[in-house]
Protein backbone atom coordinates (compact mmCIF):
# COMPACT_ATOMS: atom_id res chain seq x y z
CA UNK A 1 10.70 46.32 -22.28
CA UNK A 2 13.04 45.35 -19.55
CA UNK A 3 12.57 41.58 -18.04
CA UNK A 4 12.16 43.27 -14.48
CA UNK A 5 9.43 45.30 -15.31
CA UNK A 6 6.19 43.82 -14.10
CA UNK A 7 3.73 42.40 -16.41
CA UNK A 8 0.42 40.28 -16.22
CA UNK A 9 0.48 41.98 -12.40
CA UNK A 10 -3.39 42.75 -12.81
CA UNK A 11 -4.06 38.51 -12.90
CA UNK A 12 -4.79 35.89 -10.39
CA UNK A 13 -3.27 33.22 -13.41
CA UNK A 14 0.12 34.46 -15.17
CA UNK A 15 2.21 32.29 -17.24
CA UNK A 16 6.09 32.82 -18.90
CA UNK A 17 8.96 31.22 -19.35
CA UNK A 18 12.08 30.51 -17.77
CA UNK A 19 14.21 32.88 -15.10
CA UNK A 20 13.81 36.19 -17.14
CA UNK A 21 10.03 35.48 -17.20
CA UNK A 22 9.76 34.83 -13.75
CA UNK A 23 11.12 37.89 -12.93
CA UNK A 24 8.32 39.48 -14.90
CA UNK A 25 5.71 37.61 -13.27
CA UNK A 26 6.44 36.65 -10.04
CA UNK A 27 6.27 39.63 -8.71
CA UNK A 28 2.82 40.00 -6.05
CA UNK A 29 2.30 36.36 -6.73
CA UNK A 30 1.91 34.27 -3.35
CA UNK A 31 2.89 30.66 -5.23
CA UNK A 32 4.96 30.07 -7.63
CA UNK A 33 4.93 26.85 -10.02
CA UNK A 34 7.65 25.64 -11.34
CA UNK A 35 7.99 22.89 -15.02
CA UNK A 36 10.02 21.25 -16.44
CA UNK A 37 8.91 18.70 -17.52
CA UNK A 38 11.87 16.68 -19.13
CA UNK A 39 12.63 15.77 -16.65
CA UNK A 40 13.45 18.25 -13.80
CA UNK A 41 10.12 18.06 -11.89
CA UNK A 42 9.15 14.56 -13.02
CA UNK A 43 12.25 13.40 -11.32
CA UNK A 44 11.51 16.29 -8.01
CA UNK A 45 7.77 14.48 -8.15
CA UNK A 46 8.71 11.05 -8.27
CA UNK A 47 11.43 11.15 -5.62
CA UNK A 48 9.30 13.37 -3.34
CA UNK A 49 6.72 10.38 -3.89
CA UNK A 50 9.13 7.55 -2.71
CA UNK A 51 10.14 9.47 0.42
CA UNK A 52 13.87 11.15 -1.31
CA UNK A 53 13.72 14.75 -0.50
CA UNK A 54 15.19 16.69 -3.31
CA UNK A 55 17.86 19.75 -2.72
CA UNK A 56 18.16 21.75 -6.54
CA UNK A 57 21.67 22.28 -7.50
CA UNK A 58 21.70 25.43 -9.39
CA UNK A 59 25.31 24.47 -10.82
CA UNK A 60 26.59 22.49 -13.52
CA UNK A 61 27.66 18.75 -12.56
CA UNK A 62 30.82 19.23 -12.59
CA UNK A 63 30.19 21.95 -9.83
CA UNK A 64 28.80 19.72 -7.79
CA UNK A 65 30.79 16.55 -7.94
CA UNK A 66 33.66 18.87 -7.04
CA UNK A 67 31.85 20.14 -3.75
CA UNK A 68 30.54 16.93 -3.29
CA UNK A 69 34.77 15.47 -3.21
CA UNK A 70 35.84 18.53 -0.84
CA UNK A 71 32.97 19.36 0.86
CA UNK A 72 30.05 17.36 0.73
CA UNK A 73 26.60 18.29 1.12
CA UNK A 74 25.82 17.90 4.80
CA UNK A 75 23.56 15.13 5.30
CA UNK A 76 22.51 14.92 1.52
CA UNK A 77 24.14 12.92 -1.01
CA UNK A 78 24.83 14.08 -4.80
CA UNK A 79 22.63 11.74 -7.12
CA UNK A 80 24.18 10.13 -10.17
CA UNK A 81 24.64 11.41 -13.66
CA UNK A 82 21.74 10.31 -16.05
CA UNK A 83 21.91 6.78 -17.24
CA UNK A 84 24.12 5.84 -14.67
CA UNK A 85 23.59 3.11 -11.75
CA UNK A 86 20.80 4.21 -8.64
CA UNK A 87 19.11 7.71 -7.88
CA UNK A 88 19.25 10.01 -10.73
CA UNK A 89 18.48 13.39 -12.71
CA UNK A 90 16.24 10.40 -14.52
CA UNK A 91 13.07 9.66 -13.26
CA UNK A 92 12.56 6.24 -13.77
CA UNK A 93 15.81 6.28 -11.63
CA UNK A 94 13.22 6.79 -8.66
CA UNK A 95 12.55 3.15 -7.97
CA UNK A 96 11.19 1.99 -4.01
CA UNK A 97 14.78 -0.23 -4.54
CA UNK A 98 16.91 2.32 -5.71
CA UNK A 99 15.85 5.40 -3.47
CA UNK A 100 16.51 2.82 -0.47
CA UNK A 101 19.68 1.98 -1.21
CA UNK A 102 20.71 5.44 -1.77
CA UNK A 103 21.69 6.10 1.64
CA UNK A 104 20.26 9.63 2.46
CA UNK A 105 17.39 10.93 2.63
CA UNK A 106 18.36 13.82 0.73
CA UNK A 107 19.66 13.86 -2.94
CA UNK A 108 21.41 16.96 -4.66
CA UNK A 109 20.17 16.93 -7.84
CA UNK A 110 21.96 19.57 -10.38
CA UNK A 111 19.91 20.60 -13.27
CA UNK A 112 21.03 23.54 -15.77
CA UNK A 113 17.38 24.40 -16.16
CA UNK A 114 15.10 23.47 -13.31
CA UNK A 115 17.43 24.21 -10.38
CA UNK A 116 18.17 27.38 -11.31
CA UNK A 117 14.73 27.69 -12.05
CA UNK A 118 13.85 26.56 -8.62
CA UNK A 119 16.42 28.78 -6.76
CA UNK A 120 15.39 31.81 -8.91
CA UNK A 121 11.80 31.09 -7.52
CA UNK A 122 12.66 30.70 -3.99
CA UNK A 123 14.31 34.59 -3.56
CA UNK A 124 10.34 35.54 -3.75
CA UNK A 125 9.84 34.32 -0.11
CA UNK A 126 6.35 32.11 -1.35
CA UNK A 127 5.59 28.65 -1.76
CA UNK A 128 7.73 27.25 -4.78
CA UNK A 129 5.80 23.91 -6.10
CA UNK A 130 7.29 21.58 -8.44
CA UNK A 131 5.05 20.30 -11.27
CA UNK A 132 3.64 18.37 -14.47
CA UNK A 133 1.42 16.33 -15.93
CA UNK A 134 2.19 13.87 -13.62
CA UNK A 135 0.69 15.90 -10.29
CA UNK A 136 -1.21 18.77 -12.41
CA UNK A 137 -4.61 18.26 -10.41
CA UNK A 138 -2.97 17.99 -7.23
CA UNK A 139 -0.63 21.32 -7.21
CA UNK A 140 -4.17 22.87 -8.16
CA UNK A 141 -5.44 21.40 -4.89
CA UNK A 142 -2.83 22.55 -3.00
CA UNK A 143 -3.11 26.03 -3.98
CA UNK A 144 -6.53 25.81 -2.91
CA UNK A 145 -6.23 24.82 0.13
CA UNK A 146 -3.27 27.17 0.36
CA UNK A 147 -5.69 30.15 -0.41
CA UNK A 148 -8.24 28.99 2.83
CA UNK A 149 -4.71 28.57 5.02
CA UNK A 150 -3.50 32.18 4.44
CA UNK A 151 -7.33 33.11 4.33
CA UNK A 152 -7.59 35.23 0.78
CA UNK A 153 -6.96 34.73 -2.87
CA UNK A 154 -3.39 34.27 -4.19
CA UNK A 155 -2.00 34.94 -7.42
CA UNK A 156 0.01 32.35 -9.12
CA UNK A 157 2.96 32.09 -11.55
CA UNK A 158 3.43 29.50 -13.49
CA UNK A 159 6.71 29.15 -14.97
CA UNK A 160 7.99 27.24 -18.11
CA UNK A 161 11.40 26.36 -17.77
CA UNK A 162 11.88 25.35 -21.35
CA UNK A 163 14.94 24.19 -22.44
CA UNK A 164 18.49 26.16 -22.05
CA UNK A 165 20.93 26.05 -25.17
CA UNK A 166 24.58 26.25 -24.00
CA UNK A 167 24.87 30.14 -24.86
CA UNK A 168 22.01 30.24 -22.04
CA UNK A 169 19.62 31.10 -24.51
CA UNK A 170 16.26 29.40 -24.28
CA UNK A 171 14.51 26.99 -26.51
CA UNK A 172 10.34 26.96 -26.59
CA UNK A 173 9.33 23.49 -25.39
CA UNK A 174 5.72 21.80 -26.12
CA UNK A 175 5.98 19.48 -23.40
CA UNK A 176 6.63 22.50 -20.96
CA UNK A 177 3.90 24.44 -22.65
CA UNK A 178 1.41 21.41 -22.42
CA UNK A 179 2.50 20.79 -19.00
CA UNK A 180 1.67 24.48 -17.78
CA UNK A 181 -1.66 24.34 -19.23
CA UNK A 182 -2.42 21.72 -17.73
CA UNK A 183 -1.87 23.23 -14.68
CA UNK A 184 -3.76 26.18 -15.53
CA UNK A 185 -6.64 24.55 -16.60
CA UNK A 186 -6.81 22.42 -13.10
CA UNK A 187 -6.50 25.44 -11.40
CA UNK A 188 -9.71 26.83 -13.62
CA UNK A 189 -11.77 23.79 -13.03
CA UNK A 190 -11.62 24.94 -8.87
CA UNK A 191 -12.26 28.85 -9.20
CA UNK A 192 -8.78 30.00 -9.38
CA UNK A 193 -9.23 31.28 -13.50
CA UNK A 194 -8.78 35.07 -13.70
CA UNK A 195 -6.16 34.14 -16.32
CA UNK A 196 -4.09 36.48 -17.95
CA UNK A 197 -3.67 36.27 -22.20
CA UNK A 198 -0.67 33.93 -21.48
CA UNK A 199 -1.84 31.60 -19.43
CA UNK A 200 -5.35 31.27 -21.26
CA UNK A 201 -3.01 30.31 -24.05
CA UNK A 202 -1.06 27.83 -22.60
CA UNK A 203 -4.41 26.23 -21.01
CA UNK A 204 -5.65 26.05 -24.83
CA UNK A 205 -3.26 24.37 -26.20
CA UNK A 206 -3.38 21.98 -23.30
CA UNK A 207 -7.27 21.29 -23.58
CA UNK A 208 -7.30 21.40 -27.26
CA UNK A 209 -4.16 18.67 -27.24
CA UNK A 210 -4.96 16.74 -24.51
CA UNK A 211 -5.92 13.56 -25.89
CA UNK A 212 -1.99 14.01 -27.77
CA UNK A 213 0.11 14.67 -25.06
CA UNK A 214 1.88 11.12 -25.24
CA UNK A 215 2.55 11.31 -28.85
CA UNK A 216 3.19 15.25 -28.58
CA UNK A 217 5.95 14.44 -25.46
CA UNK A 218 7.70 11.17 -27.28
CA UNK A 219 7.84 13.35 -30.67
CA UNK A 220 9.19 16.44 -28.97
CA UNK A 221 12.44 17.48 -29.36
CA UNK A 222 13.91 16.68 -25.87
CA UNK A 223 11.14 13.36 -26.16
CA UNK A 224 13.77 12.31 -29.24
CA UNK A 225 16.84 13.03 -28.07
CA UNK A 226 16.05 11.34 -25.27
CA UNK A 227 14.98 8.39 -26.61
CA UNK A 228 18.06 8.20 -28.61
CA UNK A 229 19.89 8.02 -25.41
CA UNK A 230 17.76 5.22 -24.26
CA UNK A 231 15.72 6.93 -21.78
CA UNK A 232 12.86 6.81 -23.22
CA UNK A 233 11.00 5.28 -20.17
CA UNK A 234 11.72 8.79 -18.89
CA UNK A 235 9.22 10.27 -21.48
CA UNK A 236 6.49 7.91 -20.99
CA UNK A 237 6.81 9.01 -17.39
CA UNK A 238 6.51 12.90 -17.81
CA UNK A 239 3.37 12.07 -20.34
CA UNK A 240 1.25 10.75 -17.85
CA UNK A 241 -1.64 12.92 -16.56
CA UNK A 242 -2.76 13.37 -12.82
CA UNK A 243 -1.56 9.78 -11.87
CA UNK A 244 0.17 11.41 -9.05
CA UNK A 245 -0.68 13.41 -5.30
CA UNK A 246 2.33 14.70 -4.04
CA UNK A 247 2.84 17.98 -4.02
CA UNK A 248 6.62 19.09 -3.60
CA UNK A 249 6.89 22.19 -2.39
CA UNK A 250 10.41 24.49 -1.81
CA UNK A 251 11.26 24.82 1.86
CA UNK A 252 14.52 25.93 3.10
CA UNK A 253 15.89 25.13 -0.39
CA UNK A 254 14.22 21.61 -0.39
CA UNK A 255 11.98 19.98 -2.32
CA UNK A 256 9.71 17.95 0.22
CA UNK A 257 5.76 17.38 1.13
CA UNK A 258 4.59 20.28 2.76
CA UNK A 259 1.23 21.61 4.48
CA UNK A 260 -1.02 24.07 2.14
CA UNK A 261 -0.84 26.43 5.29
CA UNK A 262 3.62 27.02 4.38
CA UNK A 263 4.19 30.76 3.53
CA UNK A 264 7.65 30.51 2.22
């Protein structure tokens, strides 16, 4: 079946992953959520939080920095590689100390996976939130309150970003899967819980694993490798659950805080 064609279109709750299955189920949705958890929209979350707006970079890095040399980025700034010095792809990069020494407000952040993700989202012309475990209760708020703004139900695609290989292909992720149901399952506990097969899946394996999700993020895949880079405190980050209430949301190509009533 082709990627385009619509599918799960009959429920308020659809879940797939990455760009091809966002094309799938985005279509007649009025939000979109966007994961990835390691560490795309831990690091959107926690910047958002200390005041750094975040502008997705759909590019590779080395896209960027050469934009960055000849052109710039307006007002914004390009943040750092990971592991490097200040603001970051990393989220334990988003420090009070670091995000004010930055000098924007504004910081280009390229990611392979949840930029493009993000900029995939925001041709849909709806609200594009960025989350995990981190804000999981809160997006579900949001969308609430969203639904009374706009006065009527929405339907809502959720969207695991997983992780890319370098032939583009894309690699199942449990921290992305975990991270989506937990979404799912806040959105359930307020109403919103027509869920399609999918997404009563990945809310399944998040309420049957909950009490895991530390262990199940550290021992993942992309939790080892990147540990073995030293960036562990990056993991311990995206494995905390609803210790977070902001809510970025896509505007004009921007992560930033936004009102429940924005339509696109």
């Amino acid at each position: 079946m082709s990627p385009d064609h619509p599918l799960q279109q009959d429920y308020e709750v659809r879940f797939d992953w990455a760009r091809e299955g966002l094309r799938s189920i985005a279509q007649g949705a009025g939000v979109i959520v966007v994961i990835d958890a390691i560490s795309f929209t831990t690091t959107v979350e926690r910047a958002v939080t200390e005041g750094l707006e975040v502008q997705p970079f759909p590019g590779t890095r080395v896209e960027a920095e050469r934009i960055s040399a000849e052109h710039g980025f307006g007002e914004a700034l390009l943040a750092g590689p990971r592991g490097g010095p200040g603001v970051t792809l990393s989220p334990s990069s988003l420090t009070a100390e670091n995000v004010a020494a930055f000098g924007a407000t504004r910081a280009v952040v390229p990611s392979f996976n949840g930029s493009r993700l993000s900029a995939a989202a925001a041709r849909f012309g709806v609200p594009v939130l960025a989350a995990s475990l981190r804000n999981r209760s809160a997006v579900a708020q949001w969308i609430l309150h969203h639904q009374h703004a706009v006065g009527h139900r929405v339907k809502v695609a959720v969207v695991a970003g997983g992780e890319v290989r370098d032939d583009e292909t894309v690699r199942f992720s449990v921290e992305d899967l975990l991270a989506a149901g937990a979404v799912i399952d806040a959105l359930g506990a307020l109403g919103i819980d027509a869920c399609s097969p999918e997404a009563a899946a990945a809310c399944a394996a998040y309420t049957g694993l909950a009490r895991a999700t530390r262990h199940l993020f550290t021992a993942s895949s992309s939790g080892v490798e990147l540990r073995e880079e030293g960036q562990g405190a990056d993991v311990e980050l995206a494995a905390q659950t609803d210790v977070s209430s902001t809510v970025p949301v896509l505007v004009d190509g921007v992560y930033r805080v936004a009102d429940p009533g924005t339509r696109s």
